[in-house]
Protein backbone atom coordinates (compact mmCIF):
# COMPACT_ATOMS: atom_id res chain seq x y z
CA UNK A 1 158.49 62.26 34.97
CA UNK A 2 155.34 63.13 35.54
CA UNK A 3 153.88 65.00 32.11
CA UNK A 4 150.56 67.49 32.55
CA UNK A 5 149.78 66.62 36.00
CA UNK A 6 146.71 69.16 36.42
CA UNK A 7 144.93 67.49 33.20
CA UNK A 8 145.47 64.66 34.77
CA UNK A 9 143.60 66.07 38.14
CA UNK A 10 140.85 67.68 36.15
CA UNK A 11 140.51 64.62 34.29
CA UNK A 12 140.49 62.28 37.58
CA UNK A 13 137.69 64.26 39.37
CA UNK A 14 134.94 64.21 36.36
CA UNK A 15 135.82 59.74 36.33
CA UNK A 16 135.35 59.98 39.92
CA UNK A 17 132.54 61.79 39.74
CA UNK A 18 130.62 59.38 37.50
CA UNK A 19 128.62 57.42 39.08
CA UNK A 20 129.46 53.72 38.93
CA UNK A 21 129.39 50.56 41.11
CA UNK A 22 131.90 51.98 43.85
CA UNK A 23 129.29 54.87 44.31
CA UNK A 24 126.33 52.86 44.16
CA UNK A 25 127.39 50.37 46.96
CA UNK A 26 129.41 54.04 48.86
CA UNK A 27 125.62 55.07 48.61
CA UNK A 28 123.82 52.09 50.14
CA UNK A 29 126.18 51.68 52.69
CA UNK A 30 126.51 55.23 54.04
CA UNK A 31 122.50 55.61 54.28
CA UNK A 32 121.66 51.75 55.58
CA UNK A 33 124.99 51.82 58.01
CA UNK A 34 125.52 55.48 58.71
CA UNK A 35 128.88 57.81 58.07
CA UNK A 36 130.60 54.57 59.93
CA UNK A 37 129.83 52.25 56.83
CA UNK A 38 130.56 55.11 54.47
CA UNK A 39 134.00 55.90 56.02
CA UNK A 40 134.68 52.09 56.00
CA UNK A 41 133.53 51.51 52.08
CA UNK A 42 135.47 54.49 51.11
CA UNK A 43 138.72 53.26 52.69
CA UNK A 44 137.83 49.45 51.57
CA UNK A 45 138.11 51.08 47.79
CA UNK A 46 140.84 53.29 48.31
CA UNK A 47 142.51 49.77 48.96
CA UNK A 48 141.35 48.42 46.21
CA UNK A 49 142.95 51.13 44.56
CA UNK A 50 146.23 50.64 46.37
CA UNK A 51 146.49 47.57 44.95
CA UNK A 52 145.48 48.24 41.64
CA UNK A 53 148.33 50.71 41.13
CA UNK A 54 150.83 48.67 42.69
CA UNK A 55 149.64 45.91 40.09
CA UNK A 56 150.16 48.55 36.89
CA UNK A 57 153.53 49.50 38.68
CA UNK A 58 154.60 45.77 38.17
CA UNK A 59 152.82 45.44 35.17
CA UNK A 60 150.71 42.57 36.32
CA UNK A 61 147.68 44.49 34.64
CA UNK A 62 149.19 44.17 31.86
CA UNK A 63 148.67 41.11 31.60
CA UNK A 64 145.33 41.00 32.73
CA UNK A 65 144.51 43.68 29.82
CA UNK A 66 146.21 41.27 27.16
CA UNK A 67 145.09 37.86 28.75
CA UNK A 68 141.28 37.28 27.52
CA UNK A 69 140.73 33.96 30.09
CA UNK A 70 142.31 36.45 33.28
CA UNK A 71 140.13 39.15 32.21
CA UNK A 72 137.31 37.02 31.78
CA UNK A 73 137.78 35.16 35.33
CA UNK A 74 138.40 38.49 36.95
CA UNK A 75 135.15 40.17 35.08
CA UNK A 76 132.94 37.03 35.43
CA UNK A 77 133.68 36.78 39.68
CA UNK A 78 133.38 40.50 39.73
CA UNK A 79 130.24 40.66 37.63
CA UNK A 80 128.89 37.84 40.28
CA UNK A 81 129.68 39.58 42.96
CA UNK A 82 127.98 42.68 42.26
CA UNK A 83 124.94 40.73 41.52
CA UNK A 84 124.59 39.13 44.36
CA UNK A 85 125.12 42.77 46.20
CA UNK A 86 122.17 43.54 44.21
CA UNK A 87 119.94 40.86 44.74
CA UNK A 88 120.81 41.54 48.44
CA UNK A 89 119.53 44.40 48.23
CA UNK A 90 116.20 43.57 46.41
CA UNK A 91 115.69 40.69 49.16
CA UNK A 92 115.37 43.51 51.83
CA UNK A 93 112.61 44.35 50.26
CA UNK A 94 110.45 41.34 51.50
CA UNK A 95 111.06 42.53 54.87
CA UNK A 96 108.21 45.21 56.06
CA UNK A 97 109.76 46.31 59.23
CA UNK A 98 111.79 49.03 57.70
CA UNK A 99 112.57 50.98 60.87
CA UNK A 100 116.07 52.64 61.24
CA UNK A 101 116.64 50.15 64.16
CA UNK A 102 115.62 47.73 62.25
CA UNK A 103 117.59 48.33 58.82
CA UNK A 104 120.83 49.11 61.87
CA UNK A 105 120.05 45.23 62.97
CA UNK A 106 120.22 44.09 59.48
CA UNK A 107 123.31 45.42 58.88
CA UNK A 108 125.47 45.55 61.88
CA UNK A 109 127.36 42.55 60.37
CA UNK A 110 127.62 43.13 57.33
CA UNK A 111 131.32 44.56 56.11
CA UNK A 112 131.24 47.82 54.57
CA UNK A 113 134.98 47.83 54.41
CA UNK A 114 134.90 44.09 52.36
CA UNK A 115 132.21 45.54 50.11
CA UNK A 116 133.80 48.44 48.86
CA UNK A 117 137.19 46.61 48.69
CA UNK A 118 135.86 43.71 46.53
CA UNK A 119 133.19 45.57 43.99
CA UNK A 120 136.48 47.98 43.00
CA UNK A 121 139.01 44.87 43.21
CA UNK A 122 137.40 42.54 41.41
CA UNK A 123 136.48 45.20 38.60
CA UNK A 124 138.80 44.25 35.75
CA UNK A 125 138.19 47.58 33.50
CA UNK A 126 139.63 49.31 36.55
CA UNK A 127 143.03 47.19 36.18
CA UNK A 128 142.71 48.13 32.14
CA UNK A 129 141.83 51.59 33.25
CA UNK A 130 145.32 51.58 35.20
CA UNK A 131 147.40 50.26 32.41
CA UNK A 132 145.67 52.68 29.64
CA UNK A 133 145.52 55.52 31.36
CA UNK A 134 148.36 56.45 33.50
CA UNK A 135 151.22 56.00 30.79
CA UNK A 136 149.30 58.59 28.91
CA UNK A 137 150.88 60.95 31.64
CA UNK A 138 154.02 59.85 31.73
CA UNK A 139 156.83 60.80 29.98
CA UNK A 140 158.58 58.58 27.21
CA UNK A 141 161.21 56.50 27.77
CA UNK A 142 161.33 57.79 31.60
CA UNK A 143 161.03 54.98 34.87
CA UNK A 144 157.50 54.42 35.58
CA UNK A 145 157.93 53.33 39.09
CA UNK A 146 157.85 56.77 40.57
CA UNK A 147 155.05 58.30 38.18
CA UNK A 148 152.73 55.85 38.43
CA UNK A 149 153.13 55.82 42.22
CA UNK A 150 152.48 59.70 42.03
CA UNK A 151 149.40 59.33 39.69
CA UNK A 152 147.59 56.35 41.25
CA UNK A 153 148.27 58.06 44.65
CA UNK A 154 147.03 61.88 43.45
CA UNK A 155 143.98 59.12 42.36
CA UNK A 156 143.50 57.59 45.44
CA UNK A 157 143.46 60.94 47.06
CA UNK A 158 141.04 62.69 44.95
CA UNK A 159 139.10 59.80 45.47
CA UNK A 160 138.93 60.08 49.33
CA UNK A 161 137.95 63.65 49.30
CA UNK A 162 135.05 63.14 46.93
CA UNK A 163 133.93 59.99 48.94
CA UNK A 164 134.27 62.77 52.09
CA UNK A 165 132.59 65.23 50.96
CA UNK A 166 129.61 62.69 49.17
CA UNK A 167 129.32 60.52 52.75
CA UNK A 168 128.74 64.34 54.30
CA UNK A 169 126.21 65.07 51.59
CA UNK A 170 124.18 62.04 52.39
CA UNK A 171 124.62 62.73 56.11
CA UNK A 172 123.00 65.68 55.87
CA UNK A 173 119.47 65.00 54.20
CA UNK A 174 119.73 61.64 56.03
CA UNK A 175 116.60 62.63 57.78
CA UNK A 176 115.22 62.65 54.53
CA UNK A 177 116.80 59.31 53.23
CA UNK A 178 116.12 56.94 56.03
CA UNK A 179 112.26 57.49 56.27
CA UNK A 180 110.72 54.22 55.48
CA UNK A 181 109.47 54.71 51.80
CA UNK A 182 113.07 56.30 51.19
CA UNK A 183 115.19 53.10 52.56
CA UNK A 184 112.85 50.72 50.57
CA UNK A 185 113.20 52.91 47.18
CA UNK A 186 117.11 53.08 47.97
CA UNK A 187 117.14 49.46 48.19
CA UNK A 188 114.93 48.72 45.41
CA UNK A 189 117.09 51.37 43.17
CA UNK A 190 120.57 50.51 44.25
CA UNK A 191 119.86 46.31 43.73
CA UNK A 192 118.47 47.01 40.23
CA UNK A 193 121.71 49.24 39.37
CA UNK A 194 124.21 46.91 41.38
CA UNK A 195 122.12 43.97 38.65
CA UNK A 196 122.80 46.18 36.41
CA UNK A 197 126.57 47.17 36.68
CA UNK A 198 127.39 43.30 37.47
CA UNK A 199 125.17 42.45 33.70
CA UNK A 200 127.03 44.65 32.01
CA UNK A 201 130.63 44.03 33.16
CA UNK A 202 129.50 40.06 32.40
CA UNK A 203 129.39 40.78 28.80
CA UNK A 204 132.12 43.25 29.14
CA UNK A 205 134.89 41.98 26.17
CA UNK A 206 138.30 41.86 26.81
CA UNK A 207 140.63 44.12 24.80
CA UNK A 208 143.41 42.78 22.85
């Protein structure tokens, strides 16, 4: 069973919270795309999510956690990935026509959904983050089936109404955020951290 569930909440809403790659790309998308690209990164993570609990259910993180060459060819593909979203980003900044229609053009194409899905999937420490921190909820000796299914799905949830209430958020000073100077700065700001976040998972170790 389930053991100090509402510690568990409190806790889950202040790692939410934190910013991170997930909320850097949630960001980009929702003020480049619109609430549409939001709504679609948000539910492209929750996925994400989805899977990664289903993978501590079977204990497949496990293995990733204790396996230095998985963990290293999940964190290295992951830590690519979120560099090239980065240097994406940065390479928008050549462009001078920075009109809404214009930045609209740019990314009509572009999947929000598969962005949001594959910066959380192909984050190892969120598999590790799984496989260390549920069980610390969960009673001894008990099936784990059933509470890790209620804990990475309270997750999941808490998750989704954050990302709701942050994609309204941005909606609203949107005025603000898509002027010209703003879009460029967001660009320039979220490609540096995206750089950043993908550097730093790169040298990331393994635990053992």
């Amino acid at each position: 069973m389930v053991e100090n569930f509402y510690l568990f909440v409190i806790t889950c809403v202040f790692l939410i919270i934190l910013p991170g790659p997930d909320t850097a790309i949630m960001t980009k998308n929702t003020l480049t795309v619109g609430k549409q690209g939001g709504f679609k990164t948000m539910i492209g993570i929750c996925c994400a999510l989805s899977i990664h609990t289903l993978t501590a259910i079977v204990g497949l993180s496990a293995i990733i956690a204790k396996s230095a060459l998985l963990f290293s060819i999940f964190k290295y593909i992951g830590a690519v990935y979120l560099i090239y979203l980065g240097i994406k980003s940065l390479w928008t900044l050549r462009n001078q026509e920075t009109t809404e229609t214009v930045v609209k053009m740019k990314y009509k194409n572009t999947s929000s959904f598969k962005q949001g899905f594959l910066t959380n999937l192909l984050n190892p420490k969120i598999a590790v983050f799984f496989l260390t921190f549920l069980p610390q909820f969960v009673n001894p000796g008990s099936h784990t089936f059933m509470p890790f299914l209620i804990l990475g799905m309270t997750y999941i949830v808490l998750t989704i109404v954050w990302y709701l209430f942050y994609i309204y958020l941005l909606n609203q000073i949107s005025a603000f955020m898509k002027k010209p100077k703003t879009q460029k700065a967001i660009e320039g700001i979220t490609g540096t951290i995206l750089i950043g976040f993908g550097i730093k998972l790169a040298l990331e170790k393994a635990r053992t």
